[in-house]
C-alpha atoms as a PDB file:
ATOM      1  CA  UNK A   1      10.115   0.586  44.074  1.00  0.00           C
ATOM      2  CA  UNK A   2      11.945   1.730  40.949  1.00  0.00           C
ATOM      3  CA  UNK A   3       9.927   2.044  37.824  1.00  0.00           C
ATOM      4  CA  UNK A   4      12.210   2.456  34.883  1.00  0.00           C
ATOM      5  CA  UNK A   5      11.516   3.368  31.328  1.00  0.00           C
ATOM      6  CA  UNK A   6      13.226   1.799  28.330  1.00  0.00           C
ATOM      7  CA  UNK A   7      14.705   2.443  24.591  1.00  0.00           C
ATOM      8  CA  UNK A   8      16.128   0.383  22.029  1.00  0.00           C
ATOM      9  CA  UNK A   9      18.152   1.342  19.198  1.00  0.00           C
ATOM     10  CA  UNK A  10      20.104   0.128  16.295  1.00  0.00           C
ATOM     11  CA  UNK A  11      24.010   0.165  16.281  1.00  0.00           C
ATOM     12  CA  UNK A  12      26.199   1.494  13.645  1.00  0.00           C
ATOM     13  CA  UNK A  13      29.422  -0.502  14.041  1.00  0.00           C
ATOM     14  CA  UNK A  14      31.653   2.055  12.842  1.00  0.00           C
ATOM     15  CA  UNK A  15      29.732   4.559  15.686  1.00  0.00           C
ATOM     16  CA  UNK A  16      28.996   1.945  18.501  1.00  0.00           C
ATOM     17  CA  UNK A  17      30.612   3.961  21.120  1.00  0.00           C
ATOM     18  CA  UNK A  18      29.536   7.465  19.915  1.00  0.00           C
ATOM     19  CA  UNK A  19      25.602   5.788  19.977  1.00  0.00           C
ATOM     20  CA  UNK A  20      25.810   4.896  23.551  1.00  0.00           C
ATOM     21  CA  UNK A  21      27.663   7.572  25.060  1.00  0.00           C
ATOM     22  CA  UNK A  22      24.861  10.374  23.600  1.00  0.00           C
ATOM     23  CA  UNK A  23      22.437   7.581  25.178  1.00  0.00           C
ATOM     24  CA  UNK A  24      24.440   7.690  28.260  1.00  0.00           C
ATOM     25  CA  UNK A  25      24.696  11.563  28.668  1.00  0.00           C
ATOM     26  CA  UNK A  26      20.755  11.508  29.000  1.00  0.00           C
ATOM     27  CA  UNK A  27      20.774   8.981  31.954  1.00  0.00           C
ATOM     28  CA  UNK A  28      20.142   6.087  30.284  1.00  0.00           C
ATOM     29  CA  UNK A  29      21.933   2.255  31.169  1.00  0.00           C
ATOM     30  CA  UNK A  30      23.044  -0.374  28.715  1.00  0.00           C
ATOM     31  CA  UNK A  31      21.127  -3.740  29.489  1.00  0.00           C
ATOM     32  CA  UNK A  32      22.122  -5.853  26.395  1.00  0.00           C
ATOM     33  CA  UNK A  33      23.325  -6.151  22.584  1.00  0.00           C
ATOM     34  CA  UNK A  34      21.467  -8.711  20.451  1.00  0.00           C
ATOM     35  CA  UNK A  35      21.526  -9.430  16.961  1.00  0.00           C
ATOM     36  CA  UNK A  36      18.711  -7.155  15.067  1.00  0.00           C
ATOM     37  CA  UNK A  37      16.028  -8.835  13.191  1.00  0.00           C
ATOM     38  CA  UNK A  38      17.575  -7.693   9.969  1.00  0.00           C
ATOM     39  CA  UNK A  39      20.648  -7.747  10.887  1.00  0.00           C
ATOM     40  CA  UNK A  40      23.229  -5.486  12.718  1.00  0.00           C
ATOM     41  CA  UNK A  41      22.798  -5.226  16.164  1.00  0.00           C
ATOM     42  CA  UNK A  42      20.093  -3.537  18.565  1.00  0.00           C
ATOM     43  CA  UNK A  43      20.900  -2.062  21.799  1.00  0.00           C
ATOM     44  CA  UNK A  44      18.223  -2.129  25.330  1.00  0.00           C
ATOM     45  CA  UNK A  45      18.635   0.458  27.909  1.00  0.00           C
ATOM     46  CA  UNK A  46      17.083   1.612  30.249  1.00  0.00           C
ATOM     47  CA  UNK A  47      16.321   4.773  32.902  1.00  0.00           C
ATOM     48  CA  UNK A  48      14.535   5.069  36.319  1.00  0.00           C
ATOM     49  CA  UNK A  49      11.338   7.176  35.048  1.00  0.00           C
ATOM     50  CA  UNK A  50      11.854  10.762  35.339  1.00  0.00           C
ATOM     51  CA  UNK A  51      15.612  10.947  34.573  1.00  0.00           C
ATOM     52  CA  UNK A  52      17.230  13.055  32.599  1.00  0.00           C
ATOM     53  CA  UNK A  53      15.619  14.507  29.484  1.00  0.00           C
END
């Protein structure tokens, strides 16, 4: 069974894409975009355990 790790992270609008391609260079999937509980919006990823560091 896979056993994954996870992150989440706020997202600058103007930077969205530059935030989650860094995040996707170290292994790491987007799951979801919600609102952030202050506003903005916070993303979920996620990594099998032991990727890439």
């Amino acid at each position: 069974m896979t056993r994954w790790e996870y992150l989440t992270t706020p997202l600058v609008i103007h930077n969205t894409a530059a935030i989650l391609n860094n995040w996707g260079s170290e292994g790491w999937e987007l799951v979801q975009v919600v609102p952030g509980p202050e506003g903005g919006l916070v993303a979920y990823l996620k990594r099998p355990v032991g990727g890439a560091e």
